[in-house]
Each structure stands twice: as C-alpha cells, then as structure tokens.
C-alpha atoms as a PDB file:
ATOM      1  CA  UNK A   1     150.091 -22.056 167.963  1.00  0.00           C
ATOM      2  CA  UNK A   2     153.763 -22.951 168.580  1.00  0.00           C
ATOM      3  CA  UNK A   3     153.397 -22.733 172.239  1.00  0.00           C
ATOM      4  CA  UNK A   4     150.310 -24.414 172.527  1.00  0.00           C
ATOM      5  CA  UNK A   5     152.162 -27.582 170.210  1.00  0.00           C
ATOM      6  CA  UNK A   6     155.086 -27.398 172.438  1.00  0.00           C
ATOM      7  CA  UNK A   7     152.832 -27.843 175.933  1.00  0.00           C
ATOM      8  CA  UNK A   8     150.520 -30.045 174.123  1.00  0.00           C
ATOM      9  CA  UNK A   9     154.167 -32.476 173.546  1.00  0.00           C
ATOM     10  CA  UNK A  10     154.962 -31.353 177.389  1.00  0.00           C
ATOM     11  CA  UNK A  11     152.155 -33.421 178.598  1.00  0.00           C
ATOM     12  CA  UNK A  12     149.436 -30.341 179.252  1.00  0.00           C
ATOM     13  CA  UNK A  13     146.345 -31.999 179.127  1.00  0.00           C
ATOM     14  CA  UNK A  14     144.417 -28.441 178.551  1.00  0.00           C
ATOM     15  CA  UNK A  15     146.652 -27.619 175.555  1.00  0.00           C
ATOM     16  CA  UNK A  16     145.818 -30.915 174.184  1.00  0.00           C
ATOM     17  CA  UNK A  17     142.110 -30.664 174.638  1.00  0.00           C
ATOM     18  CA  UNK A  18     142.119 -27.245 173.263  1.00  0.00           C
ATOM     19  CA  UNK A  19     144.178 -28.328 169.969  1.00  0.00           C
ATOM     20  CA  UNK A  20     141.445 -30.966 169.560  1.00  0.00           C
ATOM     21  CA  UNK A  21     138.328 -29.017 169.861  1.00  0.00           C
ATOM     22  CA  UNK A  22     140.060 -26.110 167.290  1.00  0.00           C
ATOM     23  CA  UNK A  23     140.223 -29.526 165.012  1.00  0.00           C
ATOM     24  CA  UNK A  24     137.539 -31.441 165.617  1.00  0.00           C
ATOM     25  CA  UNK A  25     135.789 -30.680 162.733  1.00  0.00           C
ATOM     26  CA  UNK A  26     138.347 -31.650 160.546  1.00  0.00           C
ATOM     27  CA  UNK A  27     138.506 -34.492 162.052  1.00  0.00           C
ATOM     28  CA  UNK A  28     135.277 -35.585 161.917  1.00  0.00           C
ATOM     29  CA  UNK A  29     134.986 -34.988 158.422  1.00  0.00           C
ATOM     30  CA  UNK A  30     137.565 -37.207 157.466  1.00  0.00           C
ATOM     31  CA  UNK A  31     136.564 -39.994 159.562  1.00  0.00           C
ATOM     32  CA  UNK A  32     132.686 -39.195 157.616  1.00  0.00           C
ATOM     33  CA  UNK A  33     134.539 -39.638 154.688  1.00  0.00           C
ATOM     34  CA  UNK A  34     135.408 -43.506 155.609  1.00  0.00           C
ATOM     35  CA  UNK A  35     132.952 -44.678 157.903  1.00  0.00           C
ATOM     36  CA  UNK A  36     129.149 -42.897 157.656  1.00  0.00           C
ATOM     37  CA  UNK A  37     127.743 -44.191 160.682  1.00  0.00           C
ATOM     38  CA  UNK A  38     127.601 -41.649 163.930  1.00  0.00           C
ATOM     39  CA  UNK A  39     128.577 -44.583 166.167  1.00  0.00           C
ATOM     40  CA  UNK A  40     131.485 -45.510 164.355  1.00  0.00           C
ATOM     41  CA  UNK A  41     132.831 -42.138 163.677  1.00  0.00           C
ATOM     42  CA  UNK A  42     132.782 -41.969 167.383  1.00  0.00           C
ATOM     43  CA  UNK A  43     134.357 -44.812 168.067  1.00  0.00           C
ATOM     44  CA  UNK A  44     137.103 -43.803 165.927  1.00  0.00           C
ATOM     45  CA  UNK A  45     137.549 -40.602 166.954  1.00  0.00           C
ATOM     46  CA  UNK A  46     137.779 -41.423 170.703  1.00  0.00           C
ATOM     47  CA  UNK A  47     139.979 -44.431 169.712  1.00  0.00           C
ATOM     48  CA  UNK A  48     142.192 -41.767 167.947  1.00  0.00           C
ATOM     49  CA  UNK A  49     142.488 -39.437 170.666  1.00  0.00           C
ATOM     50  CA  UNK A  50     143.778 -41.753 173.381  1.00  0.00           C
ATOM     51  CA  UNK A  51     146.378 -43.292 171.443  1.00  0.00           C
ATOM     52  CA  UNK A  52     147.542 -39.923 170.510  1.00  0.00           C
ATOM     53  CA  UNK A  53     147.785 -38.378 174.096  1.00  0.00           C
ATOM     54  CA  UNK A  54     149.240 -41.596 174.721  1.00  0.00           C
ATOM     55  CA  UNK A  55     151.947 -41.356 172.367  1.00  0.00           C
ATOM     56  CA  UNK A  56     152.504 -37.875 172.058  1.00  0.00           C
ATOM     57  CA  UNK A  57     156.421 -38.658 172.424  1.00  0.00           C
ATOM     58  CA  UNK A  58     156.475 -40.587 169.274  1.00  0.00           C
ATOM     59  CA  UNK A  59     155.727 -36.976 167.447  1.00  0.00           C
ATOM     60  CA  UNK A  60     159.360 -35.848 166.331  1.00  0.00           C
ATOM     61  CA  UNK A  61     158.201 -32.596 164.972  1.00  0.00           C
ATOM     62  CA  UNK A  62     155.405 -31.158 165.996  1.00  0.00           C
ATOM     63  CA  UNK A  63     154.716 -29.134 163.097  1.00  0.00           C
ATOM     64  CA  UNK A  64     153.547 -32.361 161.600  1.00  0.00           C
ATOM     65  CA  UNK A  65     151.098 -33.279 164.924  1.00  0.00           C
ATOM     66  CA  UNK A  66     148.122 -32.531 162.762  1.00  0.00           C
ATOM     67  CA  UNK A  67     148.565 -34.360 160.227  1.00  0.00           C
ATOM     68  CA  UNK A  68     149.815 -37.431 162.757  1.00  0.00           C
ATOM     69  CA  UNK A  69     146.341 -37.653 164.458  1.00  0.00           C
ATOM     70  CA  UNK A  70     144.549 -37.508 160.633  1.00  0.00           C
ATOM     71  CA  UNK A  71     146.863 -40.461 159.890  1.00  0.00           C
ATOM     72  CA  UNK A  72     146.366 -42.197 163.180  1.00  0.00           C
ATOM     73  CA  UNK A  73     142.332 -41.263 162.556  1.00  0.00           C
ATOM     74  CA  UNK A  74     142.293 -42.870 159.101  1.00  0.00           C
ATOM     75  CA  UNK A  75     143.979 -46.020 160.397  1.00  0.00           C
ATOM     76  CA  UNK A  76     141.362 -46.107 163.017  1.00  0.00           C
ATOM     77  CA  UNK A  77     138.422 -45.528 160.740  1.00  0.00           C
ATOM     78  CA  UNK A  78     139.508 -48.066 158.144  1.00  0.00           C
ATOM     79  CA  UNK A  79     139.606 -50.816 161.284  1.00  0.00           C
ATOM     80  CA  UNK A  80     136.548 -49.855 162.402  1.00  0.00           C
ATOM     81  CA  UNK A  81     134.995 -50.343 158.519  1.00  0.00           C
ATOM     82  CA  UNK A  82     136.762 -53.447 157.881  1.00  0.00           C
ATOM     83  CA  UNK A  83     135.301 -54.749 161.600  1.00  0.00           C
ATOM     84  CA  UNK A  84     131.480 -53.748 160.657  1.00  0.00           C
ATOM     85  CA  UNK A  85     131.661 -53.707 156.986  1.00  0.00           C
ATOM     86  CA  UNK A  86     129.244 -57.170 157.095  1.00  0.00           C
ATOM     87  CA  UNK A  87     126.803 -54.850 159.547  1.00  0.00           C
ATOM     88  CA  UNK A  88     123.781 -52.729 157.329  1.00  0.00           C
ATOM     89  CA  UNK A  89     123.478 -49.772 159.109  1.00  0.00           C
ATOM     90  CA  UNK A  90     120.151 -47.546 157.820  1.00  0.00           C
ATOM     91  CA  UNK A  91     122.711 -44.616 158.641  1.00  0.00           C
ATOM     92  CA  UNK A  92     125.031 -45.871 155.760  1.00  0.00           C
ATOM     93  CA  UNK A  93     122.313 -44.793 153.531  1.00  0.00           C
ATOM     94  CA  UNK A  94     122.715 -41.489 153.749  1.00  0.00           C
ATOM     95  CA  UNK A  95     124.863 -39.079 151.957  1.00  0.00           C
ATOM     96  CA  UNK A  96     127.754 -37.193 153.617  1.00  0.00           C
ATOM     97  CA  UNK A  97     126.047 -34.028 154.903  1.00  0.00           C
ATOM     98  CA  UNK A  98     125.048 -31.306 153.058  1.00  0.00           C
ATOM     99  CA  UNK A  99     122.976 -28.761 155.214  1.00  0.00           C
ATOM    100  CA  UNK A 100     123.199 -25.397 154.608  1.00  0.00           C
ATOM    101  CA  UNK A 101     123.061 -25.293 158.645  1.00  0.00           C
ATOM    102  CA  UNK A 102     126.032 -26.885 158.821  1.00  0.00           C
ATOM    103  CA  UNK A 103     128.120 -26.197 156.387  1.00  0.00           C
ATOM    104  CA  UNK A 104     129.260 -23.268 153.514  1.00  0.00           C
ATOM    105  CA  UNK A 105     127.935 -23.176 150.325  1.00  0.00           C
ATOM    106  CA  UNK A 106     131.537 -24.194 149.023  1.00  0.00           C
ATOM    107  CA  UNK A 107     131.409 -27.157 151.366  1.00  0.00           C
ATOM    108  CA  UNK A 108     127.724 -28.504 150.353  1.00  0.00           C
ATOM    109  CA  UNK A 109     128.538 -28.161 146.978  1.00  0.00           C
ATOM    110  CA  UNK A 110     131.984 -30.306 147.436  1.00  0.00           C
ATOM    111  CA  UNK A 111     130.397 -32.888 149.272  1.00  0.00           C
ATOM    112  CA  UNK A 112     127.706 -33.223 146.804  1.00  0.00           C
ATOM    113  CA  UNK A 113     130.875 -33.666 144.035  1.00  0.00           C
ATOM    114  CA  UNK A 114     132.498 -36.390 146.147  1.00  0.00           C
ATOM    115  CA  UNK A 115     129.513 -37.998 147.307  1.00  0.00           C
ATOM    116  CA  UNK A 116     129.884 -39.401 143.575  1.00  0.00           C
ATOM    117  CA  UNK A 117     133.445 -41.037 143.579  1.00  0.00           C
ATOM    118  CA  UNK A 118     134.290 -44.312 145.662  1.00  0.00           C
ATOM    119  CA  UNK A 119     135.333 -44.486 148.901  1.00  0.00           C
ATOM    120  CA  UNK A 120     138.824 -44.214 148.661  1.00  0.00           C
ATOM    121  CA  UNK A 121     138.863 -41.445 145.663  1.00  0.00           C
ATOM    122  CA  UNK A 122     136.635 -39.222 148.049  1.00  0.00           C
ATOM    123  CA  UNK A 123     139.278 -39.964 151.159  1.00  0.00           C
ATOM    124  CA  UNK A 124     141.924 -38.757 148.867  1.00  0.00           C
ATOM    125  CA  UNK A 125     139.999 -35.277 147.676  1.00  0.00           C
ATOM    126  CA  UNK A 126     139.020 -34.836 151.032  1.00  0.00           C
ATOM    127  CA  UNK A 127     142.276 -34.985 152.589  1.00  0.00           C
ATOM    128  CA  UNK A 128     144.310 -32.780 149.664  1.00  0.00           C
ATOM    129  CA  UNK A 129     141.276 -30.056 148.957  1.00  0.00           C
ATOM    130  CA  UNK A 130     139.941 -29.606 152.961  1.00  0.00           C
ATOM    131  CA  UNK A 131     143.024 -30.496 154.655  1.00  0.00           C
ATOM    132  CA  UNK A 132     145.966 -29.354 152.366  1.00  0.00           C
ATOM    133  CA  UNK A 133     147.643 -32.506 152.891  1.00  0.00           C
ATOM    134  CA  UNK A 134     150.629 -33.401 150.074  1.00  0.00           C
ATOM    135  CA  UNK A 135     150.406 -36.066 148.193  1.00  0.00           C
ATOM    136  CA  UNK A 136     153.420 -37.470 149.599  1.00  0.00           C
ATOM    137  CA  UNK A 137     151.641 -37.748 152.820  1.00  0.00           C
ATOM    138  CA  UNK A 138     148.121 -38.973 151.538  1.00  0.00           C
ATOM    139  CA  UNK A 139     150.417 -41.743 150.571  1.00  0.00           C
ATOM    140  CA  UNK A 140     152.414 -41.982 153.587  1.00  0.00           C
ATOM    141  CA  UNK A 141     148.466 -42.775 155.251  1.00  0.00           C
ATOM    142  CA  UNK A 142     146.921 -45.190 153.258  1.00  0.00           C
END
C-alpha cells in the first residue's frame, strides 16, 4: 500500500486509478450519504477525482490521502446539494440502499438506523462507524 501511495504522489496514473477503484465504494457511500440522486453522486465523484489527481502535490503525507479525497468529496457533494437543493428529484425519495444484493447484513441494518437521523447526523455516523475517521477530522471536513 505504501508503494502504491508513494507512485500514486509520483504522478503514476495506474497507481492512482487502482487506489480509486480499491475505494470507490467508500466513496460512493459517503457522497449517498449527502446527495441521493445517481446523477449528482456522479457528478461529485468525477468532480472529486480530477481535482485530486490534479493536486496530488498539495498531499503532505500520504498516509492521510484517503481521508483528503473523502474531505475533498464532501466539499464537492455539499456544492452540488446546495446548487440543486431547489430541484425535486423522484430519486430523492428513496432511502439510502439497503439490498441484501448489495450490501452485508451489518450494512443494511446500519443504513436502515441512519436513514432515521438528518442529513448531517447520518454524514457524521457514516464517516466515524464505515470510515474510521476521528472526530478531529470529521471536524476538520465540515
């Protein structure tokens, strides 16, 4: 994992693309977590990416890249809300997902617990339970 971090802050675009797609699920949960529609998870996430390739040099410790693109997601996702939150999508209707297809039993039944709390008290679960982020830097993002 080191190695691939250090070529993924070396420029390699195949150690960056590989880092991604061993996240992307992460990622896409958290951005599900702020905005429910497809489109504008999407958005975000591609958004996300090409700042962060872009500015992989900002990154002083790459231990910490991880948790730099979830930041850098959650920024994007809360634009993207704030741009469409006058828009009614149908999709905002649903719930986050819960198929047994798709997910664990432990996941369905914690996205059936946050599904309850408000937007930004399911963000926070999300992002200390799922993603072992500190407080400290749940802070540090919102």
């Amino acid at each position: 994992m080191e190695q691939m971090l250090e070529d993924v802050k070396n420029g390699d675009k195949d150690a960056f693309t590989n880092f991604i797609l061993q996240n992307e699920q992460k990622y896409y949960k958290v951005a599900r977590t702020i905005v429910h529609n497809d489109d504008d998870i999407a958005d975000s996430l591609q958004n996300t990416l090409i700042y962060a390739y872009k500015n992989i040099k900002k990154v002083k410790d790459m231990k910490f890249f991880n948790t730099w693109i979830i930041k850098i997601l959650i920024n994007e996702c809360k634009k993207t809300y704030n741009r469409n939150k006058k828009i009614h999508y149908l999709d905002d209707e649903k719930e986050l997902p819960d198929e047994k297809s798709t997910l664990g039993e432990e996941d369905s039944d914690f996205y059936i617990i946050i599904n309850n709390l408000e937007k930004k008290d399911r963000q926070i679960f999300v992002l200390h339970y799922m993603y072992g982020l500190t407080t400290k830097e749940i802070r540090e993002s919102a």
